[in-house]
Structures are given as C-alpha cells and as structure tokens.
Protein backbone atom coordinates (compact mmCIF):
# COMPACT_ATOMS: atom_id res chain seq x y z
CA UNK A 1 67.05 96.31 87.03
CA UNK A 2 67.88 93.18 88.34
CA UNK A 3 71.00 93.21 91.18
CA UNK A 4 71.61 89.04 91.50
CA UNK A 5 70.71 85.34 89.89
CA UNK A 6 68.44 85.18 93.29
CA UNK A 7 68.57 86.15 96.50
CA UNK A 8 70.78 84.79 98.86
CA UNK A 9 70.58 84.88 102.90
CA UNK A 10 72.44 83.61 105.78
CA UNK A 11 69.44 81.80 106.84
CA UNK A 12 67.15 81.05 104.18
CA UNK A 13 64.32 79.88 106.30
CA UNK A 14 64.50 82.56 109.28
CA UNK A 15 61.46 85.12 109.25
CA UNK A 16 64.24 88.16 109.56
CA UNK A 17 65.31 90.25 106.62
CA UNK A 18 68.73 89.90 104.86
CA UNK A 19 70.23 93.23 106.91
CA UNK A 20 69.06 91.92 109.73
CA UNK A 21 70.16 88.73 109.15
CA UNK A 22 73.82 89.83 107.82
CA UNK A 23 74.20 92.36 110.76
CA UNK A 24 73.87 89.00 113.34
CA UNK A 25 75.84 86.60 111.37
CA UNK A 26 78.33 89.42 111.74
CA UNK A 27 77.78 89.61 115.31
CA UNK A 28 78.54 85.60 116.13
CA UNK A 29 81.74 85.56 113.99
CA UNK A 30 83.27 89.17 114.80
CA UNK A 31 86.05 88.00 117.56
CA UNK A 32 87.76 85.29 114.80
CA UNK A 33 86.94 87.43 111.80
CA UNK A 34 90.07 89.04 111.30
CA UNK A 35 91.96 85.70 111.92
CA UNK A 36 89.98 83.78 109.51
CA UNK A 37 89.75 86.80 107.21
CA UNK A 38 93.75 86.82 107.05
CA UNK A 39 93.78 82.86 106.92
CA UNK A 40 91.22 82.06 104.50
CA UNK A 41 92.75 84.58 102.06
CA UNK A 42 96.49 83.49 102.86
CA UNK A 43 96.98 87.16 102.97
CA UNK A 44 96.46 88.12 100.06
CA UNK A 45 93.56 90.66 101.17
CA UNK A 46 95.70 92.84 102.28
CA UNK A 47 97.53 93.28 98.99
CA UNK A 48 93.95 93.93 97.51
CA UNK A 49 93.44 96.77 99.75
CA UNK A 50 96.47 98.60 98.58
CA UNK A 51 95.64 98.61 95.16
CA UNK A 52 92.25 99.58 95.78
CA UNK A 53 94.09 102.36 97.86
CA UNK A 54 96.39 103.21 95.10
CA UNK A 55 93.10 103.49 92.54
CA UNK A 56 92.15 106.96 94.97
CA UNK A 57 95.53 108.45 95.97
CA UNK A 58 95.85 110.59 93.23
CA UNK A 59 93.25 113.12 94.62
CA UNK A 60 94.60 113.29 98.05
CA UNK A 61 91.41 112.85 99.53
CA UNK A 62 91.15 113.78 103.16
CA UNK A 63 88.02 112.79 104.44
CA UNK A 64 86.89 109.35 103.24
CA UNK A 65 83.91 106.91 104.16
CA UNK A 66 84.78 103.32 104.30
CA UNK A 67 81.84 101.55 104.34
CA UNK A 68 80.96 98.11 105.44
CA UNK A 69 83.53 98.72 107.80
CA UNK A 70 83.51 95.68 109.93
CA UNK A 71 86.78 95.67 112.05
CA UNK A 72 87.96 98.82 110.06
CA UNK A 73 91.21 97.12 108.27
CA UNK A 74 90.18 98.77 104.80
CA UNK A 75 89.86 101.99 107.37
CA UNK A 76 93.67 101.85 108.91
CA UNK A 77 94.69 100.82 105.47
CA UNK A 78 93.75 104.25 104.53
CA UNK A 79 95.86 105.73 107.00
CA UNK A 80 98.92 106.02 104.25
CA UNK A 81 96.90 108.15 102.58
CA UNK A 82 97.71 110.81 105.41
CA UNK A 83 93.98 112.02 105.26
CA UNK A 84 92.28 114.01 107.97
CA UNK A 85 89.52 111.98 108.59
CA UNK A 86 88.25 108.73 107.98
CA UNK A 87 84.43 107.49 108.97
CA UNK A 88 83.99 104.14 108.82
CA UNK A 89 80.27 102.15 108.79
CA UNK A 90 78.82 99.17 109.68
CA UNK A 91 75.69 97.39 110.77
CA UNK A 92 77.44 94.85 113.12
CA UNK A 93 77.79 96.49 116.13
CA UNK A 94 79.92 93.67 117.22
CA UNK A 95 82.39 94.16 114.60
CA UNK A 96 82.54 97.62 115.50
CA UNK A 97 83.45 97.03 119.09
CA UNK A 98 86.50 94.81 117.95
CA UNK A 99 87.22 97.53 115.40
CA UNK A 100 87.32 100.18 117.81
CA UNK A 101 89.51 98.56 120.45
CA UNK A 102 91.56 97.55 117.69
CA UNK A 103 91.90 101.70 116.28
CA UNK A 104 92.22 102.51 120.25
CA UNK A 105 95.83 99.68 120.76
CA UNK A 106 96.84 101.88 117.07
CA UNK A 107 96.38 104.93 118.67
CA UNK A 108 94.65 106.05 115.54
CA UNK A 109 91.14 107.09 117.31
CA UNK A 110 92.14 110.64 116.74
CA UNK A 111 91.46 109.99 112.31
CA UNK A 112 89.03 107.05 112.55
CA UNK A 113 85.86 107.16 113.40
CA UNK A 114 83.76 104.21 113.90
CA UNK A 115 80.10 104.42 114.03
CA UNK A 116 76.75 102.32 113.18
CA UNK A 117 75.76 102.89 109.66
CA UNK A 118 73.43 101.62 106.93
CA UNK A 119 74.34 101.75 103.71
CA UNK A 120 71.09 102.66 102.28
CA UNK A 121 70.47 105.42 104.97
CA UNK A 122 73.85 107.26 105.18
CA UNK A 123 73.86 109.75 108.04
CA UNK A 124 75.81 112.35 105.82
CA UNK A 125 75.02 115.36 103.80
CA UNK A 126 75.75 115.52 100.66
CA UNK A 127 79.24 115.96 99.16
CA UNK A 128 80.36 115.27 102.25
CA UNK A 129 83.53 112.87 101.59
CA UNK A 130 86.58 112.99 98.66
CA UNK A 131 86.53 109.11 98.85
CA UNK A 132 85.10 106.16 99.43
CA UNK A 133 85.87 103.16 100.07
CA UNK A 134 84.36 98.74 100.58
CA UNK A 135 85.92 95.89 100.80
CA UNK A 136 83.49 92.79 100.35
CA UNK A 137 80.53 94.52 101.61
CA UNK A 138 78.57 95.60 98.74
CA UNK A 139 77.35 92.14 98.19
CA UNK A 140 75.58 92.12 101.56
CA UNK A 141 73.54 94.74 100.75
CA UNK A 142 69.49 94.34 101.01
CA UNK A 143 69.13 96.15 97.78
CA UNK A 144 72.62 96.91 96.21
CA UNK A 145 70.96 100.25 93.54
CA UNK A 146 69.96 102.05 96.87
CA UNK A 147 73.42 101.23 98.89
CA UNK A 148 75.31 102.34 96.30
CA UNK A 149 72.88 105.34 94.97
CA UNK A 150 73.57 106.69 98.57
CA UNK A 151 76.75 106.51 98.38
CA UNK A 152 77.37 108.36 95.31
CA UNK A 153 75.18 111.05 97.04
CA UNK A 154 77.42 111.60 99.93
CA UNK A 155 80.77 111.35 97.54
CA UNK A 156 81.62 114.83 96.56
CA UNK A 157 81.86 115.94 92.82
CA UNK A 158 85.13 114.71 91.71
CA UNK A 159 85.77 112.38 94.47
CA UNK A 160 86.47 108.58 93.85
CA UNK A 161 84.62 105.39 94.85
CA UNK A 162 86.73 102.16 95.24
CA UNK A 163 85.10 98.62 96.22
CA UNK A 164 86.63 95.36 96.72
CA UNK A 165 84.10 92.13 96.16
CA UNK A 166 84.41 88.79 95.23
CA UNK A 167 84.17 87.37 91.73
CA UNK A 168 84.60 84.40 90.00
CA UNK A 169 87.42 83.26 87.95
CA UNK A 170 87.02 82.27 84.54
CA UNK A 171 90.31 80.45 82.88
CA UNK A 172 91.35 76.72 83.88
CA UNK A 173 92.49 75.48 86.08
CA UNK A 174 92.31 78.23 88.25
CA UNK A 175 88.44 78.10 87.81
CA UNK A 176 88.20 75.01 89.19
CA UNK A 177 90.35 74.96 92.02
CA UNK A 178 88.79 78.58 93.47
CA UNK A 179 85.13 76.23 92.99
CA UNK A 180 86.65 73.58 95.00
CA UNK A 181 88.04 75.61 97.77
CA UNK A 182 85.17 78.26 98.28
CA UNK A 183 82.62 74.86 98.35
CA UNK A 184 84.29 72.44 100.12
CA UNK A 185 87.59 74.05 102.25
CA UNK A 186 86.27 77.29 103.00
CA UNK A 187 83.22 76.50 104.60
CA UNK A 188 84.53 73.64 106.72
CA UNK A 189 87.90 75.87 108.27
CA UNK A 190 85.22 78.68 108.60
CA UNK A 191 82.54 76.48 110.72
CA UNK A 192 85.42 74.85 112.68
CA UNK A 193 87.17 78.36 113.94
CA UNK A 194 83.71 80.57 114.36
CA UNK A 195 81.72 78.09 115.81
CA UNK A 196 79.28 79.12 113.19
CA UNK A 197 77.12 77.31 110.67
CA UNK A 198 76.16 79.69 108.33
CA UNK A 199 78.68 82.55 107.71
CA UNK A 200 81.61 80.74 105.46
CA UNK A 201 77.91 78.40 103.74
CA UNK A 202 76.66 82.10 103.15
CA UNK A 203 79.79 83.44 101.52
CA UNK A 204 80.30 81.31 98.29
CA UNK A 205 76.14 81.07 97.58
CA UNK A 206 76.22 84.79 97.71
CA UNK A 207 79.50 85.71 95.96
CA UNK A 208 77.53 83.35 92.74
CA UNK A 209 74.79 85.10 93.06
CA UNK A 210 76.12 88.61 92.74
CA UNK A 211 76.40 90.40 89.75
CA UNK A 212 80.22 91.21 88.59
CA UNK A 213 82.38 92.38 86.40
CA UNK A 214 80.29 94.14 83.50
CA UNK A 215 77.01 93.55 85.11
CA UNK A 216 78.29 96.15 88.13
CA UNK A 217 79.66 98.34 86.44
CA UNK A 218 76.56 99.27 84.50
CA UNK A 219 74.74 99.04 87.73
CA UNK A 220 77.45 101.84 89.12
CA UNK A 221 77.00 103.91 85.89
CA UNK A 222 72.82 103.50 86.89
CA UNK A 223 73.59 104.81 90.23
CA UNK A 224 74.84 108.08 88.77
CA UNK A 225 78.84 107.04 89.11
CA UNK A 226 81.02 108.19 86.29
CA UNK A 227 83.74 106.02 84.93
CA UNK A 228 82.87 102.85 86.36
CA UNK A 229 85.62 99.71 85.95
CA UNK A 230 86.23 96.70 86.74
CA UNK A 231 89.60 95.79 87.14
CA UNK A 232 90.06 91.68 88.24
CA UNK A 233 93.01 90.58 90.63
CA UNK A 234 94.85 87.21 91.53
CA UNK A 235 93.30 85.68 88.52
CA UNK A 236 89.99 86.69 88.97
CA UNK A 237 89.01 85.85 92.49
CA UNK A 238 88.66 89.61 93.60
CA UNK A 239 87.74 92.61 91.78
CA UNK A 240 88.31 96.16 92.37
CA UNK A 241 85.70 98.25 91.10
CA UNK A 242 86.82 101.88 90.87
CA UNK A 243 84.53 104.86 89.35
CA UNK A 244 83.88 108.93 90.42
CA UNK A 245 81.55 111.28 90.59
C-alpha cells in the first residue's frame, strides 16, 4: 500500500535517510520551536490538542504514550486527564532536552516521562498503554504502516489512539488562502526566526504529500486499528484522527 504522492525530505539531495534527516532538522530548530509553533498557528494548536484530548477522556486512561513528542506540549496537555503516567517519544534529542527542562519549571517530572524513541521500534511491551496520543508527527515517519502498526501493538485492547496532522482544506476561499500562507508566509517567518533553511520549506511539501482524510483512515484500519475517523478542524487545515483497539 502506498503511504504518500512521493516522498518528501528535509534535504532532498543529502545521502542521510528521512529519520535521520527529520531527527536533525529537529535538532537546529528545537530552542524557537515552541515560539514559532504558537506563532505560526496563531494559537490555534492548542485548541486542537484539547479536542484531540476530549476524543480519549471517556476511558480515563492512565498511562498514555504521546508520541512524536518533541517539547512534550501534547504531553502536559494530557495532564487534565489526571492520568498516572504519561511517556512521551521522540527522535530529536534536542527537543527533548527543551521538553524536559520545560516538564522540570512545571514541576510535572513526577507523571511525564521523556525519553528517546522511534516510532517504528517502540521500547514497550505489548498492551502496555490505555492511550495514545501525536500531534503532527505521523507525517514524519520513514514508513508511516510500521509507525503506526507499532503503535497499535503497544495500545492495550480497548484503549484509544488520537493523532493530530495537517491536511488540506478543500472549500474557497479558505483553500486558497491556507495555499498562499503555507507557500509563501510560512516558510519565510519560519527561515527568519530558526535560522533554518529547510524546516518551514519541508513542512508544506510534506503535509501535500501525505495521505489524509479517507486515505488514513484505511491505512489505520490496515494497521489493525478499529474505528478509524477522520474528523477535520478550522476548516480543514488540521485533522484529528481518532480510532481504538
């Protein structure tokens, strides 16, 4: 089964593979990430992150994976939840430095746990969490069937997945003025405040090349999920994908 239109890396003409090409882009920007991540979005991500919240509250889940962690927002997000433990994942160790001192200042260190973590080689047993969750991080998978086939392993029977990722909108005008401002604003404010060239390029040529809406959620049913959906918000520009096991 075919996961994207092509595929799209940071740096199309480096000799390094997407992961580790994703994990160092990561790397460069992680100290403005969460500024630009706030600004770019006009703060609207973290609206996204409490309906994706909502989608798993009603099993009370107390342990719960968020993975693609980055600076663990989706993570302390979680924390109204009340759970008992939360494990959050990444393959940037630089944005799990800033995530870490930033769970240390919360005093939350005691719930969340951040750690290195690849997607396609979870270091978890099976049934291991109630929920879990990604925001935006699923697209930056090497191969999306195996990132997501692992997680669905380490989800226990019952629990619920719920990720956050990009898509495009479809109805005028907003269509047009998300095309304008992902290819020509976004990219420009992102070079200017990280200092680097290919992160905000990267963003928009991979969030058009990665399959949405319909196309994921039969690629969630394929990785053994149950009740996969695809739910668009703010007119399209994210979706929140929600399914269980």
């Amino acid at each position: 089964m075919s996961t994207a239109k092509k595929v799209v890396v940071p740096i199309p003409d480096s000799d390094l593979n997407k992961k580790q090409q994703v994990a160092g882009m990561f790397d460069r920007i992680a100290g403005k990430y969460d500024f630009l991540n706030h600004l770019l979005s006009m703060g609207i991500d973290k609206q996204w992150r409490k309906k994706a919240i909502k989608s798993i509250e009603g099993i009370q889940p107390k342990v719960i994976l968020d993975v693609a962690t980055g600076t663990g927002d989706f993570a302390i997000a979680c924390m109204s939840l009340r759970p008992d433990k939360i494990v959050g994942v990444d393959i940037s160790e630089g944005m799990l430095e800033v995530g870490k001192k930033k769970i240390a200042e919360k005093q939350l260190s005691s719930v969340i746990q951040l750690q290195y973590g690849d997607s396609e080689q979870l270091p978890f047993a099976d049934n291991s969490f109630d929920a879990i969750t990604c925001a935006y991080g699923v697209r930056n998978f090497e191969n999306l069937e195996k990132g997501l086939t692992e997680m669905c392993r380490v989800l226990r029977p019952g629990g619920r997945l719920a990720i956050l990722e990009f898509s495009t909108p479809q109805k005028f005008p907003i269509k047009q003025l998300y095309k304008f401002y992902f290819k020509y604003i976004l990219p420009v404010v992102g070079k200017t405040i990280s200092k680097d060239a290919t992160a905000y390029t990267y963003l928009p040529e991979s969030v058009a090349a990665f399959p949405e809406g319909k196309e994921l959620v039969a690629i969630l049913s394929a990785c053994g999920f149950k009740k996969p959906h695809a739910r668009p918000l703010t007119f399209g520009i994210t979706s929140l994908y929600t399914a269980e096991k």
